[in-house]
Protein backbone atom coordinates (compact mmCIF):
# COMPACT_ATOMS: atom_id res chain seq x y z
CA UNK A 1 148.59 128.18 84.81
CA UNK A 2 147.37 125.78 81.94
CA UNK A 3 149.75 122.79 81.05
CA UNK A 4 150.35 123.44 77.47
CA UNK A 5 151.07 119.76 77.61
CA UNK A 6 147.91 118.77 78.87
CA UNK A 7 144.10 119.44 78.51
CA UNK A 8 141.41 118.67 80.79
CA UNK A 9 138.25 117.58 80.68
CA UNK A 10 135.08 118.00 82.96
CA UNK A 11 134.25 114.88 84.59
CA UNK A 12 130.92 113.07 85.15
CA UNK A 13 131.08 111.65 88.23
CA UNK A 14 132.79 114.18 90.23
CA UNK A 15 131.63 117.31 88.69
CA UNK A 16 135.78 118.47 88.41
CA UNK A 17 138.35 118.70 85.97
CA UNK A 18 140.77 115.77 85.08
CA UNK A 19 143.47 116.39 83.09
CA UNK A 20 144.13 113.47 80.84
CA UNK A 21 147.08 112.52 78.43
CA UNK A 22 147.46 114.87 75.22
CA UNK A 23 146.06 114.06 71.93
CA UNK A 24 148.62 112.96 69.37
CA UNK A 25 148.73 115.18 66.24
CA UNK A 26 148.55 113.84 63.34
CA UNK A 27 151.74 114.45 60.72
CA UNK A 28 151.37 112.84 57.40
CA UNK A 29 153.71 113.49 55.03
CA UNK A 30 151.56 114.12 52.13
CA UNK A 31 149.32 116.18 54.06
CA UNK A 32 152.48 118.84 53.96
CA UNK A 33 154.27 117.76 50.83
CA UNK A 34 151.60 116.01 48.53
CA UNK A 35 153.61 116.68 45.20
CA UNK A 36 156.70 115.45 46.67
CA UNK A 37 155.10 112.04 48.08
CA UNK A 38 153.32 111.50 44.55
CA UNK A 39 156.46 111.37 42.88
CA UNK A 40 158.02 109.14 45.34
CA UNK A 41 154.84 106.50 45.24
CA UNK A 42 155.23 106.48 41.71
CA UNK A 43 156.83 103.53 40.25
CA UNK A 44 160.24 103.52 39.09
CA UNK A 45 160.72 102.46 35.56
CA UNK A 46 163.12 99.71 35.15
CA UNK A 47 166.27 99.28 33.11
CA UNK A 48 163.96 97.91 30.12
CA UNK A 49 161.79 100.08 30.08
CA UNK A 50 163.92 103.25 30.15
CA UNK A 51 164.99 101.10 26.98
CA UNK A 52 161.94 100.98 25.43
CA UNK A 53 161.19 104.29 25.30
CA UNK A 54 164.22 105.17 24.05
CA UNK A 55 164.16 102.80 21.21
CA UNK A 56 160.52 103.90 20.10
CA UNK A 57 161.77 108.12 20.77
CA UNK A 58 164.79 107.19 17.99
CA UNK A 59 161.86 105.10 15.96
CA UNK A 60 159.94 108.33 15.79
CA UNK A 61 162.76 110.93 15.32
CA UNK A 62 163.34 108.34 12.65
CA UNK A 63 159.80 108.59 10.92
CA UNK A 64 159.77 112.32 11.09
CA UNK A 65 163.30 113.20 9.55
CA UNK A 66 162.13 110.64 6.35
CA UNK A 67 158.44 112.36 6.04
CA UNK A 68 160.52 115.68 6.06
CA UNK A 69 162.95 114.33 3.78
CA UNK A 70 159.69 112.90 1.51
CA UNK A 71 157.89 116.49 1.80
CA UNK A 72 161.22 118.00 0.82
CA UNK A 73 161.93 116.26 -2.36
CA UNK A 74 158.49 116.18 -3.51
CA UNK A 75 158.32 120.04 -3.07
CA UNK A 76 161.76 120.40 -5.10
CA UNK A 77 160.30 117.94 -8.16
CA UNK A 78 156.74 119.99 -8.33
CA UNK A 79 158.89 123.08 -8.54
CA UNK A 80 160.71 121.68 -11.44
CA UNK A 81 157.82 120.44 -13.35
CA UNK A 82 156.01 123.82 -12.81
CA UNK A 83 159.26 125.63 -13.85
CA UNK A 84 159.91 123.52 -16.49
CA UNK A 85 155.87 123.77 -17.76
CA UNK A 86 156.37 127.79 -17.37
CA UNK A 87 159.13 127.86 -19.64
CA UNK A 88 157.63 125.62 -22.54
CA UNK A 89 154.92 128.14 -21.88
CA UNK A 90 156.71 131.14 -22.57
CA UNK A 91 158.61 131.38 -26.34
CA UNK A 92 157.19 128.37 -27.76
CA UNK A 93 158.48 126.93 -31.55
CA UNK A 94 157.38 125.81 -34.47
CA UNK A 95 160.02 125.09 -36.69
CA UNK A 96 162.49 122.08 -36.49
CA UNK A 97 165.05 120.00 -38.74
CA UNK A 98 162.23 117.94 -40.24
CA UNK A 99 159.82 120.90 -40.15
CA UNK A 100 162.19 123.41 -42.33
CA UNK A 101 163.10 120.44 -44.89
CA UNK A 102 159.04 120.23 -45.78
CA UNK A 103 158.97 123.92 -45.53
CA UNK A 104 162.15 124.48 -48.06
CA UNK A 105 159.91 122.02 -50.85
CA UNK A 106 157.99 124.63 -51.46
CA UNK A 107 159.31 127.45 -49.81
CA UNK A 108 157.35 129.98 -52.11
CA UNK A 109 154.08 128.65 -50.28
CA UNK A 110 155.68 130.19 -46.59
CA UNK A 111 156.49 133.29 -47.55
CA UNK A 112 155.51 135.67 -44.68
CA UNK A 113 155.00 132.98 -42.19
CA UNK A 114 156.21 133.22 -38.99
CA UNK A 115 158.06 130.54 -37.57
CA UNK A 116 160.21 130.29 -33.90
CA UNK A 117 162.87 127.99 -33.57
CA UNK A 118 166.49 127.44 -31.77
CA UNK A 119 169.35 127.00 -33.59
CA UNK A 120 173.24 127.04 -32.91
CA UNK A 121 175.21 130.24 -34.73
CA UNK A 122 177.61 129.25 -37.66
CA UNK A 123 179.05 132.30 -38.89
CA UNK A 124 178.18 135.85 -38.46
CA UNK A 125 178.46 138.69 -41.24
CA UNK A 126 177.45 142.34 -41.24
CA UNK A 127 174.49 143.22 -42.45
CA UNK A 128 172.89 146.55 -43.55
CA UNK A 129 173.73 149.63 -40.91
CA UNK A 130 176.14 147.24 -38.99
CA UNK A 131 173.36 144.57 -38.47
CA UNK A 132 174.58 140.84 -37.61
CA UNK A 133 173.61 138.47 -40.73
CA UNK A 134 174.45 135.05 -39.55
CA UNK A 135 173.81 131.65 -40.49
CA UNK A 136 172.85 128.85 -37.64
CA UNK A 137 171.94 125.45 -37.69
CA UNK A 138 169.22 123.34 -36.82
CA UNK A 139 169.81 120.11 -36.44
CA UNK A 140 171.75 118.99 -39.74
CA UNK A 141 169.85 121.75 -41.72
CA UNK A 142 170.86 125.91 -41.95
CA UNK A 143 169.36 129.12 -42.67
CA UNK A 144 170.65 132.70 -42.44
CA UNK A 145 168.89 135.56 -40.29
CA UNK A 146 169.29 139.22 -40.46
CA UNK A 147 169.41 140.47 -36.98
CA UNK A 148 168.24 143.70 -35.14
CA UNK A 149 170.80 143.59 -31.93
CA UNK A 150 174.38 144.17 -32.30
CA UNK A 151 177.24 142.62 -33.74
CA UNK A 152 178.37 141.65 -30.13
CA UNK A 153 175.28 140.21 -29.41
CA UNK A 154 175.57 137.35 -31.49
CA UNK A 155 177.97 134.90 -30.31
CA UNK A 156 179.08 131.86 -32.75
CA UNK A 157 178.57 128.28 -31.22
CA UNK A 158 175.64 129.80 -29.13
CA UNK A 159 172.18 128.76 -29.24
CA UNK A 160 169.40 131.29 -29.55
CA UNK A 161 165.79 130.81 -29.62
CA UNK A 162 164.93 133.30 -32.62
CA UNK A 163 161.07 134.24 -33.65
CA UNK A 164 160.94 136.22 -37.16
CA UNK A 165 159.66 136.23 -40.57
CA UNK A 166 160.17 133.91 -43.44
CA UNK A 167 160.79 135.76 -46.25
CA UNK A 168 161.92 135.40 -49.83
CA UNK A 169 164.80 137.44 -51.80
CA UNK A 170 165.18 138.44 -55.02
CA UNK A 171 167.58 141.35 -55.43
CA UNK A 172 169.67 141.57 -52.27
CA UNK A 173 173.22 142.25 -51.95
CA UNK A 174 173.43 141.01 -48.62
CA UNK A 175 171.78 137.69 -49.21
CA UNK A 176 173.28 137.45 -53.00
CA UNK A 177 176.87 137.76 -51.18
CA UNK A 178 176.17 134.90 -48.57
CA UNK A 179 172.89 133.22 -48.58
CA UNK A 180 172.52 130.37 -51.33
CA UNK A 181 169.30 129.79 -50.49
CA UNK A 182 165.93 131.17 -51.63
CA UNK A 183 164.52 133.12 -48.45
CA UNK A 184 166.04 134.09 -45.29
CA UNK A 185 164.51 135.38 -41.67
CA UNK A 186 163.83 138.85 -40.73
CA UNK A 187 164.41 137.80 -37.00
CA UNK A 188 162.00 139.90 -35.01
CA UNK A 189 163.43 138.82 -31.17
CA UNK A 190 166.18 136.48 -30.05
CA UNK A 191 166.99 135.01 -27.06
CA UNK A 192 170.23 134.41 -25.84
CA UNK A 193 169.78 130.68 -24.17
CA UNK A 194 172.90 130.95 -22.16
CA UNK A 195 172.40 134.18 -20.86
CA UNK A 196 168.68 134.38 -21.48
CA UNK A 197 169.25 138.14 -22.50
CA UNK A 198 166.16 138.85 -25.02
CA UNK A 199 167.13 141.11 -28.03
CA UNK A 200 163.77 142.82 -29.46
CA UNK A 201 163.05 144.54 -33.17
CA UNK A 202 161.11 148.22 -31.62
CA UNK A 203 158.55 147.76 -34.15
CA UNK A 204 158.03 144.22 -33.69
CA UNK A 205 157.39 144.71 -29.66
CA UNK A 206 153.64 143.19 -30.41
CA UNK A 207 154.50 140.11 -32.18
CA UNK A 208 157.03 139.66 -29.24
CA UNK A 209 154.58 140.34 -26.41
CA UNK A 210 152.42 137.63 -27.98
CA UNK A 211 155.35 134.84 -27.86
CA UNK A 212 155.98 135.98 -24.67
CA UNK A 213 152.44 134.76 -23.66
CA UNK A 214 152.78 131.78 -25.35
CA UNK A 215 151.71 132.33 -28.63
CA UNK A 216 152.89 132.23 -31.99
CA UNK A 217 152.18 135.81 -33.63
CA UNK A 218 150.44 136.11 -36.37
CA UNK A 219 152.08 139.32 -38.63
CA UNK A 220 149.96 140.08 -41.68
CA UNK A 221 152.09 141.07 -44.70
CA UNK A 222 150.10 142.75 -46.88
């Protein structure tokens, strides 16, 4: 029976077997765990080092929040200037305190013009089939308007952004009652700035569609 603890080996010189000593196996460690022995012949950081890293890690969590915080505010401003550019757009003006007091020195020369403007409500009277007439300010100046929404829908003290016709009187019982000036505006859409609700004249829906695109009408009168 075979010595499982022994081997032999033919010898030379007298033509037998010898047993001899057995072999030591070899059992390296990393031969059966190599993962496990690279991690433990790493180095192991030290104190300062752990430190470090955690000094640069807050550096660049640092960085990153302000870039975000950069990206973030410079998004927010480009959407204001392009919302603010897209309003001036729509509903632009063309009449203003200094502009109506060079239009009223010869207002006979701007009849039928059309003119835009905002202006603050003063007063508000009815007008023909229960139409608001109301007077509004602009700037230190006033004018009246004859309306095409209804008596609720103007509000005193409220601004509205009003495009219309410039037009002259002559024999008018509504302006002869409350307008003491020569010409008043046949207001052809208003908008509410508060609310921005948008009050339209039916047969003035293409003049409105054209200040709506950024454009001041152009209405012949003739």
């Amino acid at each position: 029976m075979k010595n499982r603890y022994s081997e032999t080996v033919p010898n030379g010189r007298f033509g037998v077997m010898a047993a001899v000593a057995p072999r030591k196996r070899q059992c390296k460690f990393e031969t059966l765990y190599p993962a496990a022995t690279a991690v433990e012949a790493a180095p192991t950081p030290s104190r300062w080092d752990v430190v470090r890293q955690q000094e640069k890690k807050q550096i660049t969590n640092i960085i990153d929040m302000k870039r975000a915080i950069v990206i973030i505010l410079m998004t927010v401003y480009c959407s204001g200037l392009f919302s603010c550019s897209s309003e001036k757009k729509a509903y632009p003006t063309n009449l203003d305190e200094q502009e109506l007091r060079i239009l009223e020195e010869n207002i006979n020369k701007y009849h039928g013009k059309v003119v835009a403007f905002d202006a603050v409500v003063l007063d508000v009277k009815e007008g023909f089939v229960e139409k608001p007439f109301y007077k509004v300010a602009i700037g230190k100046n006033y004018l009246w308007v004859g309306g095409h929404g209804g008596m609720e829908d103007i509000k005193i003290g409220v601004t509205y952004r009003i495009l219309g016709l410039l037009c002259l009187w002559t024999d008018d019982a509504i302006n002869k009652e409350y307008n003491d000036k020569e010409y008043f505006i046949l207001s052809f859409a208003e908008v509410n700035m508060d609310t921005k609700m948008i009050f339209v004249f039916p047969n003035a829906k293409a003049a409105y569609d054209e200040w709506e695109k950024g454009k001041i009408p152009y209405v012949p009168t003739e």
